[in-house]
N, C-alpha and C. Protein backbone atom coordinates (compact mmCIF):
# COMPACT_ATOMS: atom_id res chain seq x y z
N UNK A 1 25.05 39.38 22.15
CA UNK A 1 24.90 39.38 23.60
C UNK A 1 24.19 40.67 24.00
N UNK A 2 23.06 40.65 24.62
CA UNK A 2 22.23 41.81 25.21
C UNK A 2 22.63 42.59 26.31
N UNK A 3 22.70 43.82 26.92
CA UNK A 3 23.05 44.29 28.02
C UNK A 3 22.79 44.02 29.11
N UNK A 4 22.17 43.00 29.23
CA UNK A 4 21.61 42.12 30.14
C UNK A 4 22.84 41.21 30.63
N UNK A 5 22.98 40.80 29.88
CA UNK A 5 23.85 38.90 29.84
C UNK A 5 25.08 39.96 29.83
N UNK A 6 25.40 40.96 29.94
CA UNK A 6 26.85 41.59 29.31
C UNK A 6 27.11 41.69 31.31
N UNK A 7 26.19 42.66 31.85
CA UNK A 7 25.89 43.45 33.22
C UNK A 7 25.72 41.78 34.02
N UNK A 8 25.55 40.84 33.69
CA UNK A 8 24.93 39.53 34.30
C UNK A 8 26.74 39.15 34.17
N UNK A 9 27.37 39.30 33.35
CA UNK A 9 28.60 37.76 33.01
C UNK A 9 29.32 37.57 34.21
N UNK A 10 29.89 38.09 34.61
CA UNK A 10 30.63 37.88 35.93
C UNK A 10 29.73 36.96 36.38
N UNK A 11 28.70 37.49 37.37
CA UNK A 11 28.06 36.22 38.26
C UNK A 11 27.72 35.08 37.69
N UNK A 12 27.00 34.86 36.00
CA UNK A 12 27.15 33.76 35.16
C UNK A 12 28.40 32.92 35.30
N UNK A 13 29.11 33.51 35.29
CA UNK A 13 30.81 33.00 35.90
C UNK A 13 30.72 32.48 37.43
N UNK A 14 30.26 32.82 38.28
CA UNK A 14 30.79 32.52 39.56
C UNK A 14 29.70 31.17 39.82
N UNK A 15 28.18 31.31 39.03
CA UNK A 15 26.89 30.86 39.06
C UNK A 15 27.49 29.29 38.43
N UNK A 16 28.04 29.56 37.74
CA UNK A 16 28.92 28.29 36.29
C UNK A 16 29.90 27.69 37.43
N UNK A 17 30.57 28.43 38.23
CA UNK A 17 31.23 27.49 39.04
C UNK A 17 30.95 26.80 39.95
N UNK A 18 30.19 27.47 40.34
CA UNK A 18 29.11 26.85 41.86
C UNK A 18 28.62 25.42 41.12
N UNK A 19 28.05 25.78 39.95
CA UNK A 19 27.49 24.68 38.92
C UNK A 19 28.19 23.66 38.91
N UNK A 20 29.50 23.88 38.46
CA UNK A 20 30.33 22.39 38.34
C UNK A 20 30.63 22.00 39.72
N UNK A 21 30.88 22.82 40.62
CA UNK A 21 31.09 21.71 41.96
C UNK A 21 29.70 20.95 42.31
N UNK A 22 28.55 21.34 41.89
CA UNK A 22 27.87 20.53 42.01
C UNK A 22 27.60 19.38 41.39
N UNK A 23 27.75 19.64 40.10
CA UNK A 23 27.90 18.52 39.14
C UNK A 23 28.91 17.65 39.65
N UNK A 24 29.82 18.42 40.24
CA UNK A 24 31.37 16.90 40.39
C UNK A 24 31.08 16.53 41.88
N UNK A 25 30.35 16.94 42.67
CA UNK A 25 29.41 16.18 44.10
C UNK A 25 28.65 15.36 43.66
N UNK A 26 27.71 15.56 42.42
CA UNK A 26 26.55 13.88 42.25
C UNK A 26 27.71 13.25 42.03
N UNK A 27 28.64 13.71 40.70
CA UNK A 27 29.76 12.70 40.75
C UNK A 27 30.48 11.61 41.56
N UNK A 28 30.64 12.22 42.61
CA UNK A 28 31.15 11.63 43.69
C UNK A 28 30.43 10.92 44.30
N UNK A 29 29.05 11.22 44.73
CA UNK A 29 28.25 10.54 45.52
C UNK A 29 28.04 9.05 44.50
N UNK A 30 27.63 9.33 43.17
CA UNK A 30 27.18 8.30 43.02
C UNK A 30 28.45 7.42 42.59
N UNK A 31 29.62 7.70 42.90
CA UNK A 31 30.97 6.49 42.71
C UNK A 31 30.81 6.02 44.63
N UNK A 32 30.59 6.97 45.00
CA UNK A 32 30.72 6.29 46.29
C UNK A 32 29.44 5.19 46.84
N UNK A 33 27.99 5.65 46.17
CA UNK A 33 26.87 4.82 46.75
C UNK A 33 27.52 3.68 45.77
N UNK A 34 27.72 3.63 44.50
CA UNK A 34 27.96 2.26 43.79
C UNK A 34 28.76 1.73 44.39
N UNK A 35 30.16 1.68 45.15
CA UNK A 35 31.27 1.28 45.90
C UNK A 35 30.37 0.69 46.99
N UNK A 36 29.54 1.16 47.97
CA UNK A 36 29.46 0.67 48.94
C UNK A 36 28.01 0.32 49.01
N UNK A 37 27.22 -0.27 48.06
CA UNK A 37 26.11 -0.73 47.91
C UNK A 37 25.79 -1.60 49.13
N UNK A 38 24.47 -1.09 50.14
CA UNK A 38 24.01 -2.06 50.87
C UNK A 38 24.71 -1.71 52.00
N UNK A 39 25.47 -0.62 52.52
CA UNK A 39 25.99 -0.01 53.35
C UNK A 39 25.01 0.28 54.30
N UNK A 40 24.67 0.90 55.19
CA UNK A 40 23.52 1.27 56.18
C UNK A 40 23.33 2.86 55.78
N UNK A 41 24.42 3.50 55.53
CA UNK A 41 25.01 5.01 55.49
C UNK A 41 24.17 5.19 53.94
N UNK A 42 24.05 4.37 53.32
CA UNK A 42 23.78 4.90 51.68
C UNK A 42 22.16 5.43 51.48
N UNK A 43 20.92 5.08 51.80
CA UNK A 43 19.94 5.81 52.20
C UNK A 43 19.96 7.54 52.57
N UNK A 44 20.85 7.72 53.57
CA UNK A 44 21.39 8.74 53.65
C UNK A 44 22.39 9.57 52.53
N UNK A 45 23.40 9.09 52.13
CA UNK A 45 24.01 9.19 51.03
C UNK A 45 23.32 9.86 49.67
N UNK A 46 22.10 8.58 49.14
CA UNK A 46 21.48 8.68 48.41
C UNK A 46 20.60 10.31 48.39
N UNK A 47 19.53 10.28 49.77
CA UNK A 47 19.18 11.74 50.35
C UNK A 47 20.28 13.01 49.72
N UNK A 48 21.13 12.86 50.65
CA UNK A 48 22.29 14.24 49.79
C UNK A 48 22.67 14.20 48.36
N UNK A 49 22.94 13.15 47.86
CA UNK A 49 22.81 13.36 46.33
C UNK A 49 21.66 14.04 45.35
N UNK A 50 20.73 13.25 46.03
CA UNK A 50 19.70 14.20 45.28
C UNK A 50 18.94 15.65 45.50
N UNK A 51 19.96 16.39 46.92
CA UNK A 51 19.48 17.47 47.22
C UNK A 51 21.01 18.64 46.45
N UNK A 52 21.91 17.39 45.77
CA UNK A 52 23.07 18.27 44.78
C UNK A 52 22.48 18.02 43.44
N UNK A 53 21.07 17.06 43.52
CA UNK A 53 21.09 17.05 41.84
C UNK A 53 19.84 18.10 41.50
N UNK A 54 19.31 18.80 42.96
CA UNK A 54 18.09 19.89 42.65
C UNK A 54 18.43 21.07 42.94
N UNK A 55 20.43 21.33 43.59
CA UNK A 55 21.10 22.16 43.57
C UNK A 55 21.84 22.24 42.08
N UNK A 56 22.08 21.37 41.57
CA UNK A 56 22.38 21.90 40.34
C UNK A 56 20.92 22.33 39.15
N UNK A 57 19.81 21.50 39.47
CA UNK A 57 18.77 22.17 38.72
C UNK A 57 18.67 23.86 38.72
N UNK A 58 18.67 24.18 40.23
CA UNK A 58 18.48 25.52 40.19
C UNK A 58 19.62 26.34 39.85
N UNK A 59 20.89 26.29 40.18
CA UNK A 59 21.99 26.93 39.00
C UNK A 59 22.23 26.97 37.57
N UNK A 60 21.10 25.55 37.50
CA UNK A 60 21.35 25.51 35.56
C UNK A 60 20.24 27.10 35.11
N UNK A 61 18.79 26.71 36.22
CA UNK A 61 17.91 27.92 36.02
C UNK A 61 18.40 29.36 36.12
N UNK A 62 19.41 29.07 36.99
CA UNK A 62 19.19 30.76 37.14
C UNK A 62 20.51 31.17 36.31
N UNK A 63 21.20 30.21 35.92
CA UNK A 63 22.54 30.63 34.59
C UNK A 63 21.26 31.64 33.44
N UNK A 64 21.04 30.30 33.35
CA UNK A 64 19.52 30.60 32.49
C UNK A 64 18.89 32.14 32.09
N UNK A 65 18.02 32.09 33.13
CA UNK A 65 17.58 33.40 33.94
C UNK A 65 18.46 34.64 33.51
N UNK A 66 19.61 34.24 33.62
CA UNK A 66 20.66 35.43 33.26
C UNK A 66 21.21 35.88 31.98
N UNK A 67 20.40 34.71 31.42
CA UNK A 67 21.20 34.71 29.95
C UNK A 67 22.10 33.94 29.48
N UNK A 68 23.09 33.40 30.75
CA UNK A 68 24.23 32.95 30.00
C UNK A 68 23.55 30.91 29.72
N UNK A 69 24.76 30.86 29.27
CA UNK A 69 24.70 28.99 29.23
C UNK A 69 25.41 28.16 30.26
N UNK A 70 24.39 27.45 30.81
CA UNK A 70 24.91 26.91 31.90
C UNK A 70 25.98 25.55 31.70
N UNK A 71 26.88 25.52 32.55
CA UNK A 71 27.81 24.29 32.42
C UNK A 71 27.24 22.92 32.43
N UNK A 72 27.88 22.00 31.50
CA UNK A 72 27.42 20.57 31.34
C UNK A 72 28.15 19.49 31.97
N UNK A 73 29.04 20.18 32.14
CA UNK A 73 29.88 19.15 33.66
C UNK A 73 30.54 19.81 34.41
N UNK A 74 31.54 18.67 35.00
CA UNK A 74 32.16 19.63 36.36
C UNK A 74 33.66 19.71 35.62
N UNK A 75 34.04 19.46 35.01
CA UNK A 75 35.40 20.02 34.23
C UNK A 75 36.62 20.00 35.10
N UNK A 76 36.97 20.70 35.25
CA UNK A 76 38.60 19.80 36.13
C UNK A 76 37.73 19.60 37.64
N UNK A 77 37.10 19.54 38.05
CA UNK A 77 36.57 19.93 39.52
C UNK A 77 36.33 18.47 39.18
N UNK A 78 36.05 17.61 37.93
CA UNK A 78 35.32 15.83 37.94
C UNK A 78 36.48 15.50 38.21
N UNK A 79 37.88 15.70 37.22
CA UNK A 79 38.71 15.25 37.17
C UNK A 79 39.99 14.95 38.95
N UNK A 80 39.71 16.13 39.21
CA UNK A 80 40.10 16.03 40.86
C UNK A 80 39.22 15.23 41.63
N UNK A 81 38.00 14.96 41.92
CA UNK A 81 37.31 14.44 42.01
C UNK A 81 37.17 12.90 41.76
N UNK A 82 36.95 12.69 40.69
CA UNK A 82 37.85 10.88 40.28
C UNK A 82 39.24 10.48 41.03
N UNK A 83 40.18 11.50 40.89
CA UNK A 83 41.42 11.10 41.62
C UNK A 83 41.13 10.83 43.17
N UNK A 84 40.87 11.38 44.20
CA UNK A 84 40.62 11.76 45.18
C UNK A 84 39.49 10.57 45.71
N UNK A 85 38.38 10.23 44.84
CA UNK A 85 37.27 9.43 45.19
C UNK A 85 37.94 8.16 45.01
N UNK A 86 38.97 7.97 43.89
CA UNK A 86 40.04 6.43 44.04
C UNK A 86 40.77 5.95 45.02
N UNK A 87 41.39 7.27 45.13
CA UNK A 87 42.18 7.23 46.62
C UNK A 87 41.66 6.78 47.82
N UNK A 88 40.21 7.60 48.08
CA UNK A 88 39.32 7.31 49.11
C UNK A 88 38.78 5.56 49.42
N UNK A 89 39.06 5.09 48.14
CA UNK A 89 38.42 3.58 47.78
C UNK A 89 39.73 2.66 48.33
N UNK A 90 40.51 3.30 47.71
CA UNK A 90 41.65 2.29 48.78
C UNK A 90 41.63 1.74 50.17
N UNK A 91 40.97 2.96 51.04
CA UNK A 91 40.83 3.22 52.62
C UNK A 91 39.77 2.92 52.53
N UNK A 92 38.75 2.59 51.47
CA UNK A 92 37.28 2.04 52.54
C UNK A 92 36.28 2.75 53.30
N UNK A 93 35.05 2.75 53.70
CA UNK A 93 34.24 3.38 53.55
C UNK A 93 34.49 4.68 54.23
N UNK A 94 35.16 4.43 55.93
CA UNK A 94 35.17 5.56 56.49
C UNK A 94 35.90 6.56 55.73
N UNK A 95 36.53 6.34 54.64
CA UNK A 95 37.27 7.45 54.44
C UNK A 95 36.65 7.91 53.16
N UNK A 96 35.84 7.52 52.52
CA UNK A 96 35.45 7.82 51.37
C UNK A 96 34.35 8.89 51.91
N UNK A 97 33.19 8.44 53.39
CA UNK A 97 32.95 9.37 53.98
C UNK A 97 33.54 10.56 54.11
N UNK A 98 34.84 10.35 54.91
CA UNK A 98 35.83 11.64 54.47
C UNK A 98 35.96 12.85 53.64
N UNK A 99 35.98 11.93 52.49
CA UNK A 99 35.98 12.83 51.30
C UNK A 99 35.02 13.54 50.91
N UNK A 100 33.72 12.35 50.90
CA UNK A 100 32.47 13.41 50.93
C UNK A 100 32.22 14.40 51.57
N UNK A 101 32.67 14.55 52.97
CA UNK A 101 32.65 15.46 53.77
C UNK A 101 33.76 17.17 53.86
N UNK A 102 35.03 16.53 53.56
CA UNK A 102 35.73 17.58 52.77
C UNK A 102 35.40 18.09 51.59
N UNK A 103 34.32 17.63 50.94
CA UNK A 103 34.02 17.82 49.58
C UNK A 103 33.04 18.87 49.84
N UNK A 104 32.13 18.58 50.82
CA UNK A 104 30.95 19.62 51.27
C UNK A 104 31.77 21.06 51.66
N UNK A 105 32.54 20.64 53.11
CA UNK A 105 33.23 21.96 53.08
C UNK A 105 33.80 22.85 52.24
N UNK A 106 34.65 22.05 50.92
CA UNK A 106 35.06 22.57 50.07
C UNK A 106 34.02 23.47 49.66
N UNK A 107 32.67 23.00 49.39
CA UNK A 107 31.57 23.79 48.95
C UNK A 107 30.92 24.29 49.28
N UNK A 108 30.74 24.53 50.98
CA UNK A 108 30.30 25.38 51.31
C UNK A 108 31.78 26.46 51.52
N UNK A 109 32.69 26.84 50.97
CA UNK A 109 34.00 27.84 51.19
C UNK A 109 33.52 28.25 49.71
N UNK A 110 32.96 27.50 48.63
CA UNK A 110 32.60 28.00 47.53
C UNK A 110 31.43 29.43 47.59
N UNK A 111 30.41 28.44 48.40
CA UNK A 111 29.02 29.45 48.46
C UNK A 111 29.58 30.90 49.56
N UNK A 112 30.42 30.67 50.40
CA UNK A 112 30.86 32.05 51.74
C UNK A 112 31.23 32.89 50.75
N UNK A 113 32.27 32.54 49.55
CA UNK A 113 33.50 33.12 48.59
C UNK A 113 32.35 34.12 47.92
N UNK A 114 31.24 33.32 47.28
CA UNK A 114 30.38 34.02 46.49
C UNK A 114 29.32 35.12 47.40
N UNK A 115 29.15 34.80 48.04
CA UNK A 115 28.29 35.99 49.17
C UNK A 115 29.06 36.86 49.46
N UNK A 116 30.37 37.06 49.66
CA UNK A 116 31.27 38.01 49.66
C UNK A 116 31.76 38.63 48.32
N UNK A 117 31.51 38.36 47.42
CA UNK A 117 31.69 38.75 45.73
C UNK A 117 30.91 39.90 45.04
N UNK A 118 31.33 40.97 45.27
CA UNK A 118 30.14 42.06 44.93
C UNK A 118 29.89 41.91 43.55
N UNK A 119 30.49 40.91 42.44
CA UNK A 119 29.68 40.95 41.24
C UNK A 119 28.63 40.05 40.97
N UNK A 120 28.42 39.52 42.64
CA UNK A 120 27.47 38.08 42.71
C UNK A 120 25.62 38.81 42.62
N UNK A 121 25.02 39.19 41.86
CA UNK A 121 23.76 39.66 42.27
C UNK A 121 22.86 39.16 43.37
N UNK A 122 22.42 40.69 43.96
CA UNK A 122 21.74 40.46 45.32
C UNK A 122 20.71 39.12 45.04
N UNK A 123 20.02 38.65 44.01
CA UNK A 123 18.72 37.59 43.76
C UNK A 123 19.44 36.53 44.19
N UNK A 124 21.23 36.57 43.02
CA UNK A 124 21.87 35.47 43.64
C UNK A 124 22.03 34.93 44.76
N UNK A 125 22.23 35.81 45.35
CA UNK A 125 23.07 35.67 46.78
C UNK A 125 22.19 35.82 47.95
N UNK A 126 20.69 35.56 47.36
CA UNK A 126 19.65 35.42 48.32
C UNK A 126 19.31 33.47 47.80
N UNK A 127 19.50 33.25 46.62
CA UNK A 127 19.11 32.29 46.40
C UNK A 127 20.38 31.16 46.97
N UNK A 128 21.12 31.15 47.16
CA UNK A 128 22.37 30.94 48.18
C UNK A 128 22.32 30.70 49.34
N UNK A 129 22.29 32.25 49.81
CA UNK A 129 21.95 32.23 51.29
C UNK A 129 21.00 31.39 51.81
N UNK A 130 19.69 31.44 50.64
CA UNK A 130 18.53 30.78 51.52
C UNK A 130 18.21 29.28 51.09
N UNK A 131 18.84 29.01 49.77
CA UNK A 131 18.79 27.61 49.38
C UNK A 131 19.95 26.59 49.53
N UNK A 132 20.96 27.23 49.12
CA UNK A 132 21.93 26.07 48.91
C UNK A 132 23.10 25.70 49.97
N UNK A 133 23.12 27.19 50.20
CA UNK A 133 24.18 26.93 51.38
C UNK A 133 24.02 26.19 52.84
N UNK A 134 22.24 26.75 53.11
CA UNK A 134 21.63 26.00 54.17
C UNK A 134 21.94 24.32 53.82
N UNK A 135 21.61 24.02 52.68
CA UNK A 135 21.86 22.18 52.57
C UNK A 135 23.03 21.88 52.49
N UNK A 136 24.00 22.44 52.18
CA UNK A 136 25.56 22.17 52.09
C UNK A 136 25.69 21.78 54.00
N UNK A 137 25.83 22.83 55.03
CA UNK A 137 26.21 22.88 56.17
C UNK A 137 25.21 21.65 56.74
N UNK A 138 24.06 21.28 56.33
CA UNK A 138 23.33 19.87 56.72
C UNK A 138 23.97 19.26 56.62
N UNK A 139 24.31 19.01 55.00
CA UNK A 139 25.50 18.04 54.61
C UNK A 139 26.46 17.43 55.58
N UNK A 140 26.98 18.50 56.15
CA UNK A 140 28.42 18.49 56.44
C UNK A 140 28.29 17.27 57.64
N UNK A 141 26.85 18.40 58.60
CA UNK A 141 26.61 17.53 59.65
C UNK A 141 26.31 16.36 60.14
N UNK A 142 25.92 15.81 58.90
CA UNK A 142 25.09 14.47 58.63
C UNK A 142 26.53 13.71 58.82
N UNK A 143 27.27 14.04 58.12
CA UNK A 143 28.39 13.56 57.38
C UNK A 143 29.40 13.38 58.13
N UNK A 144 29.41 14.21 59.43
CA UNK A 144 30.29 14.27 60.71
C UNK A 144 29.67 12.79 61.48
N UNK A 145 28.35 12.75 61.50
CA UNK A 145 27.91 12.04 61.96
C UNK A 145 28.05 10.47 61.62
N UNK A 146 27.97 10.04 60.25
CA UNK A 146 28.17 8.69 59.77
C UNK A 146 29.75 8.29 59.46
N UNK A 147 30.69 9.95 59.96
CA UNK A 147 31.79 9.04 59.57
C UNK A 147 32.29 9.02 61.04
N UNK A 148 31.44 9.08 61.92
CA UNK A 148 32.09 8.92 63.19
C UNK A 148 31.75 7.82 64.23
């Protein structure tokens, strides 16, 4: 390990977590677009999934970038996730909305946590500020919107 990746590990750590909640959001999205195929809401749906599957591209890069190895799933974050997205299926669409939507917040309380993290590097926490967190709080709004 180089003094690089040594001075980097922490935020590789926080970078790795951000990672799996994203990974366990396509998760979710795509149990929920398959559930409700042909919905009006899923176009939309579809849209936010793939702005978590070019949010996880760029965390795999910048794990990368840092040296470390980036995460290959979402690891207990899927596993809560499956539970929670079953549950949601019981109640039917509005509520699976729900979940998606608590799921965002959850993640944007992820990205605030890390901007406040002084072992988060300033590049990080510009690439945050200016990429991911902005689409998370879209998220949310969109999401207020179709489940209401």
């Amino acid at each position: 390990m180089n003094t690089n990746t040594k001075n980097n590990e922490k935020c590789i750590d926080v970078c790795n977590s951000l990672l799996r909640g994203e990974i366990s959001a396509v998760e979710t999205y795509n149990k929920v677009i398959e559930k409700y195929r042909g919905e009006d809401e899923i176009p939309e749906l579809i849209r936010i999934k793939r702005e978590h599957e070019s949010s996880v591209s760029r965390l795999r890069a910048n794990v990368v970038e840092m040296g470390g190895t980036p995460s290959e799933d979402s690891g207990a974050w899927g596993s809560l996730t499956k539970a929670i997205t079953s549950t949601a299926n019981l109640f039917g669409e509005e509520s699976a909305i729900n979940v998606l939507r608590q799921g965002e917040e959850h993640g944007l309380n992820d990205y605030e946590k890390a901007l406040e993290n002084g072992d988060v590097m300033p590049s990080c926490k510009d690439m945050i500020r200016d990429e991911l967190l902005p689409r998370v709080r879209e998220h949310i709004g969109k999401l207020e919107v179709l489940g209401s």
